[in-house]
PDB file of N, CA and C in Angstrom:
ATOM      1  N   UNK A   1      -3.267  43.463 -39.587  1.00  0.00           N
ATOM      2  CA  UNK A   1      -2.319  42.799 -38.696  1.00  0.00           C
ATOM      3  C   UNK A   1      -2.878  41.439 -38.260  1.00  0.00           C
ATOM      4  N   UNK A   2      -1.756  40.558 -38.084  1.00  0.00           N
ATOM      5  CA  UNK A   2      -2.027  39.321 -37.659  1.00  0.00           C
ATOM      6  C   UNK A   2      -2.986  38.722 -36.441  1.00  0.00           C
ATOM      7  N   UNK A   3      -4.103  38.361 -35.607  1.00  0.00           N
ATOM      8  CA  UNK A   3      -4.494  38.089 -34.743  1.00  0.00           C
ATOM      9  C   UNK A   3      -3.818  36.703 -33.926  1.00  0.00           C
ATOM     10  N   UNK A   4      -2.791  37.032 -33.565  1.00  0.00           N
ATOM     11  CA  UNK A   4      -1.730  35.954 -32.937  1.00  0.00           C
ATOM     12  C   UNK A   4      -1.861  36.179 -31.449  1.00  0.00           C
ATOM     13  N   UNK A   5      -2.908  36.453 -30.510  1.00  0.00           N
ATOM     14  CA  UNK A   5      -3.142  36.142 -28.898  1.00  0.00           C
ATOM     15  C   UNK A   5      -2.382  35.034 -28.884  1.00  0.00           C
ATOM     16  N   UNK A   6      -3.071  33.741 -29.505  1.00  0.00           N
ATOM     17  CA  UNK A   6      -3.022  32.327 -29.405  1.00  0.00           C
ATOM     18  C   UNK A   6      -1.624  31.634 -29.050  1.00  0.00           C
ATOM     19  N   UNK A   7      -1.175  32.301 -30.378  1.00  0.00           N
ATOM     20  CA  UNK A   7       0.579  32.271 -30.368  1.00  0.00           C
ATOM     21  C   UNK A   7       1.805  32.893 -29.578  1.00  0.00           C
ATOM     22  N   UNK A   8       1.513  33.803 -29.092  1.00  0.00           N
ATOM     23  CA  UNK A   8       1.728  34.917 -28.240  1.00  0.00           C
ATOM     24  C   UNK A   8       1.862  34.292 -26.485  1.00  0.00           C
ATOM     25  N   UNK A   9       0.056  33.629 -26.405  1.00  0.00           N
ATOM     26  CA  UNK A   9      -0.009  33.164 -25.306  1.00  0.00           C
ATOM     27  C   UNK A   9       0.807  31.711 -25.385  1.00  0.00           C
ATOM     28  N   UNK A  10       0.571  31.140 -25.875  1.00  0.00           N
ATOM     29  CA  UNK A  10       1.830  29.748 -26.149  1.00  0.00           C
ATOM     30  C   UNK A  10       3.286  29.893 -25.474  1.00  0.00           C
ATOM     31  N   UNK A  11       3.987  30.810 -26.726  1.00  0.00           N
ATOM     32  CA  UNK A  11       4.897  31.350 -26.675  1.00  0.00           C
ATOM     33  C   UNK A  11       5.147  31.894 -25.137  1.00  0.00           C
ATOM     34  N   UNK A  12       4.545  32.251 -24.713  1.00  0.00           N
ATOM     35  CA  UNK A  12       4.801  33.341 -22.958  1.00  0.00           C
ATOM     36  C   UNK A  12       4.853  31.535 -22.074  1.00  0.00           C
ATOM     37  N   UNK A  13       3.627  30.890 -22.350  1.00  0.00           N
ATOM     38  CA  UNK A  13       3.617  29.476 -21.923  1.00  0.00           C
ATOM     39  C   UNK A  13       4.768  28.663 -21.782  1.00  0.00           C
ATOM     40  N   UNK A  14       5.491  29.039 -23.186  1.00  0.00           N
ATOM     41  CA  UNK A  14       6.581  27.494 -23.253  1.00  0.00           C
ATOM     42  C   UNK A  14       7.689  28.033 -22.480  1.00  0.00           C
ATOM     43  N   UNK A  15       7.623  29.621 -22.565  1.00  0.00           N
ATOM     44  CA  UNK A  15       8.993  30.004 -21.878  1.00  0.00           C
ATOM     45  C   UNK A  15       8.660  30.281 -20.284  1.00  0.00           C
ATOM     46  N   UNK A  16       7.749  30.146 -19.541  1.00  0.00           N
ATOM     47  CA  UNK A  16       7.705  30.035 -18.150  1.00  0.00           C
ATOM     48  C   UNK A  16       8.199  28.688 -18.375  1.00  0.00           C
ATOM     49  N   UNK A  17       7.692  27.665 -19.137  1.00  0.00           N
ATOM     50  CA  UNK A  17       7.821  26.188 -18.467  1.00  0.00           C
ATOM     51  C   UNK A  17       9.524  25.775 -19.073  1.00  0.00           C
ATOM     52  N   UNK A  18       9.967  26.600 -19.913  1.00  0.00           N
ATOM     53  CA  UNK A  18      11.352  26.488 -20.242  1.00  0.00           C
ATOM     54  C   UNK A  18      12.478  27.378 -18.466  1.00  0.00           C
ATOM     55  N   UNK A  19      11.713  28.106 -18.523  1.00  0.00           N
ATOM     56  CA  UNK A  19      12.347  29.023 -17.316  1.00  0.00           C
ATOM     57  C   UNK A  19      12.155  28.121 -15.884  1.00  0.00           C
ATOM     58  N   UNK A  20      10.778  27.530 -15.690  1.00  0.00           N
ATOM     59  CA  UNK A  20      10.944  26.673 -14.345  1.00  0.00           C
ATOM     60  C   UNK A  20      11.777  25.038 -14.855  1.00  0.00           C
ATOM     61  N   UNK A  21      11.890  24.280 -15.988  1.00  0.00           N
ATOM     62  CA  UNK A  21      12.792  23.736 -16.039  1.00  0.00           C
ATOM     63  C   UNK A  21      14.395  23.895 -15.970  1.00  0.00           C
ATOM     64  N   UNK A  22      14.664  24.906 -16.531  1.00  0.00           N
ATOM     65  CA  UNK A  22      16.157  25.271 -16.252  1.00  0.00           C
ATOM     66  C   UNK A  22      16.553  25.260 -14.705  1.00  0.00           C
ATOM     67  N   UNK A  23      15.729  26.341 -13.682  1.00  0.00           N
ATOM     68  CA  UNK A  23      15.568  26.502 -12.516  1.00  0.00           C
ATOM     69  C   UNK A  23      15.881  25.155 -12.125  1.00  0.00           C
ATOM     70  N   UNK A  24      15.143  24.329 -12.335  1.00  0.00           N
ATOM     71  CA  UNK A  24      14.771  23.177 -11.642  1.00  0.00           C
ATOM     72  C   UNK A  24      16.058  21.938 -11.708  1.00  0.00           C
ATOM     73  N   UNK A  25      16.586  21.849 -13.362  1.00  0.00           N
ATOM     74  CA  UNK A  25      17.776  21.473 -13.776  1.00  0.00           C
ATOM     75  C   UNK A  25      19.060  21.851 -12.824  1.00  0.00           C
ATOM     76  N   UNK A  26      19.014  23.462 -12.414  1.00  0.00           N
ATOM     77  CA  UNK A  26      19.888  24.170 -11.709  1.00  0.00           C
ATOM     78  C   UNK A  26      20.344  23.408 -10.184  1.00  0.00           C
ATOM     79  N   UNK A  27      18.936  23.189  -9.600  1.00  0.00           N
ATOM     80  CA  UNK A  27      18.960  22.928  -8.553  1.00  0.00           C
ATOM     81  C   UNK A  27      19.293  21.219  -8.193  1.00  0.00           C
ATOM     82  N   UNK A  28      18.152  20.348  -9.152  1.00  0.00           N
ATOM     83  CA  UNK A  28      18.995  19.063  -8.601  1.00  0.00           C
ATOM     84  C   UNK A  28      20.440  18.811  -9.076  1.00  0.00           C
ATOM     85  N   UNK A  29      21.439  19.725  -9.777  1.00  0.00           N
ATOM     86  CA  UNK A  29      22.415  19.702 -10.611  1.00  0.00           C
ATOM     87  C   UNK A  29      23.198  19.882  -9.172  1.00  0.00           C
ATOM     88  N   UNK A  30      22.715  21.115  -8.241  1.00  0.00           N
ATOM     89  CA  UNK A  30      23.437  21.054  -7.040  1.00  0.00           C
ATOM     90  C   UNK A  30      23.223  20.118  -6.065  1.00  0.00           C
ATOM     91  N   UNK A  31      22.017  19.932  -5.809  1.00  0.00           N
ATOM     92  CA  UNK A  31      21.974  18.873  -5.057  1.00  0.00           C
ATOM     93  C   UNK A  31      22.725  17.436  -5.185  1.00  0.00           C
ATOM     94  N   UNK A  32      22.888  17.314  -6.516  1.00  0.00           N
ATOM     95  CA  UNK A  32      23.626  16.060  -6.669  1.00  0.00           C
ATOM     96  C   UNK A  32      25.069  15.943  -6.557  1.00  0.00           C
ATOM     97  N   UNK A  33      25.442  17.017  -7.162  1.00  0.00           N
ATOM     98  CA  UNK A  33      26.802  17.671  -6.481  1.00  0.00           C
ATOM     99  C   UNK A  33      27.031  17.763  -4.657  1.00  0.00           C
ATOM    100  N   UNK A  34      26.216  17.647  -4.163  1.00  0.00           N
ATOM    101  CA  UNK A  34      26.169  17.976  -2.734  1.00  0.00           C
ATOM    102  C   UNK A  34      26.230  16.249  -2.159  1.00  0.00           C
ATOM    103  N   UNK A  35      25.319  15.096  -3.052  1.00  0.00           N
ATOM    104  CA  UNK A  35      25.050  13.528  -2.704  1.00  0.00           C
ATOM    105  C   UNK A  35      26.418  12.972  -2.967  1.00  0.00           C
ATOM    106  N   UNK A  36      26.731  13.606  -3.876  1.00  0.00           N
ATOM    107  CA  UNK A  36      27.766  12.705  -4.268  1.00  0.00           C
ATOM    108  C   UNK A  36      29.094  13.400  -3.518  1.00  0.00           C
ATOM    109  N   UNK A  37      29.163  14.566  -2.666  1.00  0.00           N
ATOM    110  CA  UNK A  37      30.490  14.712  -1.984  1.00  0.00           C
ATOM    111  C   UNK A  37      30.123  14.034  -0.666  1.00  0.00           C
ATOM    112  N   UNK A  38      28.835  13.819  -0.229  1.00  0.00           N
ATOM    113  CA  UNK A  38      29.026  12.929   1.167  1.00  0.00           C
ATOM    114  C   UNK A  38      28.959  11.118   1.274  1.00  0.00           C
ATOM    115  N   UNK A  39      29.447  10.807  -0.147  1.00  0.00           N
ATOM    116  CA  UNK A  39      29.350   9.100  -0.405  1.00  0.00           C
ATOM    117  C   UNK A  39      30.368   8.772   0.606  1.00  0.00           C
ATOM    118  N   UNK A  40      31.227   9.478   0.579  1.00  0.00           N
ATOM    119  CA  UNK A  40      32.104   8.627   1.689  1.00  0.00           C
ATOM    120  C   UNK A  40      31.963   8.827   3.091  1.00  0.00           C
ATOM    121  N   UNK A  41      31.363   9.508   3.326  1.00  0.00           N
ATOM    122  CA  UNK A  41      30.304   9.492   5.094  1.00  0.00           C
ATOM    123  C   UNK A  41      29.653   8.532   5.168  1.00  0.00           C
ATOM    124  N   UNK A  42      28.734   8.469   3.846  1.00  0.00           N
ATOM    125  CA  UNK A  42      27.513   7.400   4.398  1.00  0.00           C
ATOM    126  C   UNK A  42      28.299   6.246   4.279  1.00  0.00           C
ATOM    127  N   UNK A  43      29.409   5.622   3.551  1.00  0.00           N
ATOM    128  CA  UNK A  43      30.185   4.556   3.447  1.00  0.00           C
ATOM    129  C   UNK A  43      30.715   4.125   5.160  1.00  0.00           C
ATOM    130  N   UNK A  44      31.178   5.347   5.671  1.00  0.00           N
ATOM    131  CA  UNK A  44      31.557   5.059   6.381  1.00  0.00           C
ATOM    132  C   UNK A  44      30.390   4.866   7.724  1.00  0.00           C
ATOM    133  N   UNK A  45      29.255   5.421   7.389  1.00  0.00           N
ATOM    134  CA  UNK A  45      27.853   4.821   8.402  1.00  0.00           C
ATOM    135  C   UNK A  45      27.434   3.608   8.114  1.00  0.00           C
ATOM    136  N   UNK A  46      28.077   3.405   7.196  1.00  0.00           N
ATOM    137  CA  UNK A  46      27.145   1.633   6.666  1.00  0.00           C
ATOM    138  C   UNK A  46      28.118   0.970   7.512  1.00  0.00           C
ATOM    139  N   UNK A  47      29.258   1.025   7.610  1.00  0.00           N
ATOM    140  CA  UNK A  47      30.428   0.247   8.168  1.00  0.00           C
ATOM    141  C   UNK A  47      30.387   0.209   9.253  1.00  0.00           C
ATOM    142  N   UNK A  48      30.389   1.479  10.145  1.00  0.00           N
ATOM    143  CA  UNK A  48      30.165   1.984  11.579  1.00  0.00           C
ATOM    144  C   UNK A  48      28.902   0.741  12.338  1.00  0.00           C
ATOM    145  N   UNK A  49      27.663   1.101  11.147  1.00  0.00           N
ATOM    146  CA  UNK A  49      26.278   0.355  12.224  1.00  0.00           C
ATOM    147  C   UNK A  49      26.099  -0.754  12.175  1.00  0.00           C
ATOM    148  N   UNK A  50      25.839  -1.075  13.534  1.00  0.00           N
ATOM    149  CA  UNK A  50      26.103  -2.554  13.501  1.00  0.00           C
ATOM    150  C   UNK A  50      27.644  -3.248  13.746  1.00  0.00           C
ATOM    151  N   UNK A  51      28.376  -2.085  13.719  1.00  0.00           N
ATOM    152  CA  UNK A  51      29.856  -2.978  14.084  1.00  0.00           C
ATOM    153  C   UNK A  51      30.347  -2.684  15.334  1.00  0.00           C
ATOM    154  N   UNK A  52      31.306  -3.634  15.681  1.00  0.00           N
ATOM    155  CA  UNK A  52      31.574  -3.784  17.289  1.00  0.00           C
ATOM    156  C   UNK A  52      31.893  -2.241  17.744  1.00  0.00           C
ATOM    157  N   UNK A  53      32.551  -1.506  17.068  1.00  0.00           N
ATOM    158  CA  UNK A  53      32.901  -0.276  17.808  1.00  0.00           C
ATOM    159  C   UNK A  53      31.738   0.310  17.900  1.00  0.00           C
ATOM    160  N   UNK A  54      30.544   0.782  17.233  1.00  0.00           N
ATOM    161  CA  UNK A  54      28.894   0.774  17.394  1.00  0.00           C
ATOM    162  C   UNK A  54      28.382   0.286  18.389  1.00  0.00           C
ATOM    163  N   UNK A  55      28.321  -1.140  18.270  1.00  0.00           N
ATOM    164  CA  UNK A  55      28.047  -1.767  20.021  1.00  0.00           C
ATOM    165  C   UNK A  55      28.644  -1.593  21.082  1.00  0.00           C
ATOM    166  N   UNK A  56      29.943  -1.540  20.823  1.00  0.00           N
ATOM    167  CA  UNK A  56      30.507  -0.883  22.260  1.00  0.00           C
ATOM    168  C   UNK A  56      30.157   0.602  22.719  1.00  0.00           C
ATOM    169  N   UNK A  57      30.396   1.702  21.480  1.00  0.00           N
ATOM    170  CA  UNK A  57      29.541   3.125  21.455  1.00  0.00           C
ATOM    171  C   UNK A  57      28.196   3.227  22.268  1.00  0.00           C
ATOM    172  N   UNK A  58      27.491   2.204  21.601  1.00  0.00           N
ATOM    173  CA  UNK A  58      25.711   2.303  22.248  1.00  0.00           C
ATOM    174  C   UNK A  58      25.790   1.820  23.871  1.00  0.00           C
ATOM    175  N   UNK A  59      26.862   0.526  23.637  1.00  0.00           N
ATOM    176  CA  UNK A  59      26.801   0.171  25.005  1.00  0.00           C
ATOM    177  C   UNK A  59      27.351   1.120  26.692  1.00  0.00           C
ATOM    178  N   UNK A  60      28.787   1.675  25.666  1.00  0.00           N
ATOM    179  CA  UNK A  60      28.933   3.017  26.988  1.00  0.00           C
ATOM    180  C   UNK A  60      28.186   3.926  26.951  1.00  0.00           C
ATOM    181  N   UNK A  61      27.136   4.378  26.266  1.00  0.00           N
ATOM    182  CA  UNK A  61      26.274   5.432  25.985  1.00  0.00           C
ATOM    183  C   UNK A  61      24.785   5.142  26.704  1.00  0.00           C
ATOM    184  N   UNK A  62      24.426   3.741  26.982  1.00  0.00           N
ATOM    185  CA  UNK A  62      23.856   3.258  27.543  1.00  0.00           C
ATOM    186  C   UNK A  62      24.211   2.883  29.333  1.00  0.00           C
ATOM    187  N   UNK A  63      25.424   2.759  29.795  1.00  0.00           N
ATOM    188  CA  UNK A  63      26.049   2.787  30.948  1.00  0.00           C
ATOM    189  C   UNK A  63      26.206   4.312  31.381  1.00  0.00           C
ATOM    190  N   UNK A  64      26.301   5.090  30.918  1.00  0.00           N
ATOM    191  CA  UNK A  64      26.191   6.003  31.092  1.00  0.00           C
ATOM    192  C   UNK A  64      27.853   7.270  31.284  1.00  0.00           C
ATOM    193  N   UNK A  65      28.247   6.280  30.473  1.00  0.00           N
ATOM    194  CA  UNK A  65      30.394   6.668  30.224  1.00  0.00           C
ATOM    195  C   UNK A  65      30.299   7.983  29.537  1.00  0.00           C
ATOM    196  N   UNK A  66      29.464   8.332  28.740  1.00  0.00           N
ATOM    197  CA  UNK A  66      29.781   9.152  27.773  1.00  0.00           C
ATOM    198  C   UNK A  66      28.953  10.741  28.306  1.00  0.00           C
ATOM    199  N   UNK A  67      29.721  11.312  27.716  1.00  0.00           N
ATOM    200  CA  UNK A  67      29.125  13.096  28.303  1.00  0.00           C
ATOM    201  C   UNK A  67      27.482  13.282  27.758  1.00  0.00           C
ATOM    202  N   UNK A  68      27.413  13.580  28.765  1.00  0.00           N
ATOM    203  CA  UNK A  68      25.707  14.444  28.893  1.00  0.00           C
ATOM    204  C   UNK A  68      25.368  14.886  27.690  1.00  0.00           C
ATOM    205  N   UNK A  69      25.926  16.412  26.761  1.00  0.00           N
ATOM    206  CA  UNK A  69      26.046  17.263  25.921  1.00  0.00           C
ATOM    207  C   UNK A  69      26.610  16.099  24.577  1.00  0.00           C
ATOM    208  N   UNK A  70      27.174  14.910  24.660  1.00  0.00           N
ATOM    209  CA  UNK A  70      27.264  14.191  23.264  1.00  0.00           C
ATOM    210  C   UNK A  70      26.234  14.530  22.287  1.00  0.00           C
ATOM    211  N   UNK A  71      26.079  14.769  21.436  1.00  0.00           N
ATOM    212  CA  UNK A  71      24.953  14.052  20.326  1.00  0.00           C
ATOM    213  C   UNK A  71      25.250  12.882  20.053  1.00  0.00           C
ATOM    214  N   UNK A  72      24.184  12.216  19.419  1.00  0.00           N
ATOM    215  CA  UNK A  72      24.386  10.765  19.714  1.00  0.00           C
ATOM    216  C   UNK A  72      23.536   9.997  18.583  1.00  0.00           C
ATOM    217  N   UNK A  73      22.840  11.130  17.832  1.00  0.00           N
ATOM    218  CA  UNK A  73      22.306  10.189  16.744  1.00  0.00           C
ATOM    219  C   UNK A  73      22.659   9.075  15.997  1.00  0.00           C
ATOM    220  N   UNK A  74      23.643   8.926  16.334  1.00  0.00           N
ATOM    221  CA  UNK A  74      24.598   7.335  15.496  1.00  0.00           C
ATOM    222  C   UNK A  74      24.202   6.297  16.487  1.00  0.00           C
ATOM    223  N   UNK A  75      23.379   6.853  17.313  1.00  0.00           N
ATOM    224  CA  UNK A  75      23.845   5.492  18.453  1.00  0.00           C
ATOM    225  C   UNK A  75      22.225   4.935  18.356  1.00  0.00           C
ATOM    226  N   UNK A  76      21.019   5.880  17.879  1.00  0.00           N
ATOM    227  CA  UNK A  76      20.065   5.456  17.826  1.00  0.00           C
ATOM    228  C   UNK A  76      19.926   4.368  16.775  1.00  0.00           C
ATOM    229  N   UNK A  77      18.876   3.095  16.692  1.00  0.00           N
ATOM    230  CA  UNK A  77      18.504   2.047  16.015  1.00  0.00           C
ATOM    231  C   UNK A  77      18.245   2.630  14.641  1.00  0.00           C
ATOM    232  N   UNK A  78      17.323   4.024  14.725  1.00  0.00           N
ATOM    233  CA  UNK A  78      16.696   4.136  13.975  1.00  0.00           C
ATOM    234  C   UNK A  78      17.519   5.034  12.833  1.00  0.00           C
ATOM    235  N   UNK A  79      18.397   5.966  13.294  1.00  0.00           N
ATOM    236  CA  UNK A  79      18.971   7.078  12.945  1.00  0.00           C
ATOM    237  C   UNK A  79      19.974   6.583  11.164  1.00  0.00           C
ATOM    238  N   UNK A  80      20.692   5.798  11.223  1.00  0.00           N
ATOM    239  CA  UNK A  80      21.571   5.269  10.539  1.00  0.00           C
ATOM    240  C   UNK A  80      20.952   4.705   9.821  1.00  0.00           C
ATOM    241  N   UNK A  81      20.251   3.145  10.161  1.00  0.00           N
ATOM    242  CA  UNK A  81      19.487   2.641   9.138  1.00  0.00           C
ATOM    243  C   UNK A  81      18.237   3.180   8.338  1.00  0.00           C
ATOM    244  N   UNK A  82      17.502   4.836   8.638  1.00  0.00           N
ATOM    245  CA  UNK A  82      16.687   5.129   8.078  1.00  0.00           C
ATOM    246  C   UNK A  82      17.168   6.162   6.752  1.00  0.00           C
ATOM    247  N   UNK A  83      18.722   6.673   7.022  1.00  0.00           N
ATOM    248  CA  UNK A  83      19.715   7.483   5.964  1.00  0.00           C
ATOM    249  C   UNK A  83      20.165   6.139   4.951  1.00  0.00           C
ATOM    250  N   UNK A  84      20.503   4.879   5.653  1.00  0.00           N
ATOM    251  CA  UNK A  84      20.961   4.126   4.694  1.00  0.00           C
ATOM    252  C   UNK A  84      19.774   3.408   3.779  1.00  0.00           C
ATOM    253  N   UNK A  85      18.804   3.387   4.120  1.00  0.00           N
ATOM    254  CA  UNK A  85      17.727   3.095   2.994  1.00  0.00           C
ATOM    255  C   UNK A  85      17.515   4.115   2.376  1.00  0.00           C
ATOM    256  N   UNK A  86      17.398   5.442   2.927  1.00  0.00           N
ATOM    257  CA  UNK A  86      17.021   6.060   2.062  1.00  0.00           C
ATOM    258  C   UNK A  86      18.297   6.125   0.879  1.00  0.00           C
ATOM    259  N   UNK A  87      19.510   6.325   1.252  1.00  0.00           N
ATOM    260  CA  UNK A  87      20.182   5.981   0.161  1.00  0.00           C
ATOM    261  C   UNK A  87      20.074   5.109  -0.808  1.00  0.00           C
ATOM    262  N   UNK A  88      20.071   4.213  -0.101  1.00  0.00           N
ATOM    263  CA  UNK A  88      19.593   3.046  -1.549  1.00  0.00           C
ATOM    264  C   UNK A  88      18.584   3.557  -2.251  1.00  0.00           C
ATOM    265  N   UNK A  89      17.772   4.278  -2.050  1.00  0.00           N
ATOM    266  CA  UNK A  89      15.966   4.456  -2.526  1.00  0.00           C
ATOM    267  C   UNK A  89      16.540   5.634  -3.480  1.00  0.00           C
ATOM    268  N   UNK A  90      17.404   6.581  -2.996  1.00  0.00           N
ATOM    269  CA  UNK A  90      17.671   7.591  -3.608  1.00  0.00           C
ATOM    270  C   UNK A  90      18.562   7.037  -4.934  1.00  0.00           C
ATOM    271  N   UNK A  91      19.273   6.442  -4.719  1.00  0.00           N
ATOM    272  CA  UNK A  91      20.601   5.652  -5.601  1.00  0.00           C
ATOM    273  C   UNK A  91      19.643   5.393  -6.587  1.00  0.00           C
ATOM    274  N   UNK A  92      18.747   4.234  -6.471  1.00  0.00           N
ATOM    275  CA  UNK A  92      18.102   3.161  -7.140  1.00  0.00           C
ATOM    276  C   UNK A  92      17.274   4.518  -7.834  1.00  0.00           C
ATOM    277  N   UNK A  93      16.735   5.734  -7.555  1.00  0.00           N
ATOM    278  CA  UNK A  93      16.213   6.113  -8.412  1.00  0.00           C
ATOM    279  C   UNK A  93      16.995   6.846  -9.628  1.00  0.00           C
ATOM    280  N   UNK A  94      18.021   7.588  -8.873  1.00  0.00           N
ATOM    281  CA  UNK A  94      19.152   8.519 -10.031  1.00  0.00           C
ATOM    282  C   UNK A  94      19.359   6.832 -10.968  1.00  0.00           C
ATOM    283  N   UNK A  95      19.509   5.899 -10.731  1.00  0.00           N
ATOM    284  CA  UNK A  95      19.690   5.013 -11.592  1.00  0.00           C
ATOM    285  C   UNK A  95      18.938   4.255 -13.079  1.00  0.00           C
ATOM    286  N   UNK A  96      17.393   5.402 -12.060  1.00  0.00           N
ATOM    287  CA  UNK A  96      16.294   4.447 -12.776  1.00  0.00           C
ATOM    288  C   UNK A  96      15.363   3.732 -12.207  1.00  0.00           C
ATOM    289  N   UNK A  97      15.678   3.029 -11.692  1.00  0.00           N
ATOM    290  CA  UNK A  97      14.998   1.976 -11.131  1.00  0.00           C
ATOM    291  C   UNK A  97      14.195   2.149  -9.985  1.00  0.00           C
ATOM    292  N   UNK A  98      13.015   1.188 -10.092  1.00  0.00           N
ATOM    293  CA  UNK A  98      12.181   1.265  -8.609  1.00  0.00           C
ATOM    294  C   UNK A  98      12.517   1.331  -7.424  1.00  0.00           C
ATOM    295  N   UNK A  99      11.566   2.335  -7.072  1.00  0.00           N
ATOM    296  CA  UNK A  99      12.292   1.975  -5.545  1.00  0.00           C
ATOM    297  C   UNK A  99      12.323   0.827  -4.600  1.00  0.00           C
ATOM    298  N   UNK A 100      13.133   0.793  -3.827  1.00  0.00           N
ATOM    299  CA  UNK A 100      13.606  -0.113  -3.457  1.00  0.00           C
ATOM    300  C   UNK A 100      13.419  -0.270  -1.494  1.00  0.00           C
ATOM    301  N   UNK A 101      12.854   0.722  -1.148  1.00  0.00           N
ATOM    302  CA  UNK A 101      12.562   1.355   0.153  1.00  0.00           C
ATOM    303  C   UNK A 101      11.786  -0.468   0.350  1.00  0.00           C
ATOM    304  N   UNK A 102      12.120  -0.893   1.787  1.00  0.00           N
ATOM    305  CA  UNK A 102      11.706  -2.095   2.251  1.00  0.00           C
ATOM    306  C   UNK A 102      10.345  -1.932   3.577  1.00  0.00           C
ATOM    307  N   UNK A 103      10.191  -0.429   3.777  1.00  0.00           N
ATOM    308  CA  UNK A 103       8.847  -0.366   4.850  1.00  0.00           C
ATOM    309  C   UNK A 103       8.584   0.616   3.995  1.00  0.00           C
TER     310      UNK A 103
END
């Protein structure tokens, strides 16, 4: 009989690394399915920050107009513009390209 460990062990090899690629295929397959149903949220956060209804938002939120219990992460500096780079960074890579992240 043949002494095939070698081949055997290969073989067991290529198909874990065939089995965690599929897995892996599986998952950013959903995830991207998941990026691409919230494009029109973040469209509409790019538009939102920085625009007058934003400044007026931060500004009654800052006077103190708005309810206690709000969430308010839109109103922070940091909150919006750190999703919208990362978008770009994320974009620019499904595209290919370097990233593009500016800090």
């Amino acid at each position: 009989m043949k002494d095939n460990k070698q081949q055997i062990a290969r073989i067991r090899r290529m198909e874990r690394h065939l089995n965690a690629a599929v897995a892996a295929a599986k998952r950013l397959e959903a995830a991207l399915d998941k990026w691409e149903s919230v494009q029109e949220a973040i469209a509409a956060l790019d538009e939102y920050y920085g625009s007058d209804l934003w400044k007026q938002d931060l500004a009654d939120d800052e006077a103190g107009l708005l309810p206690d219990d709000l969430k308010r992460g839109v109103l922070s500096e940091d909150g919006i513009w750190n999703l919208l780079e990362d978008a770009r960074a994320i974009t620019a890579r499904i595209q290919g390209k370097q990233d593009v992240r500016t800090c």
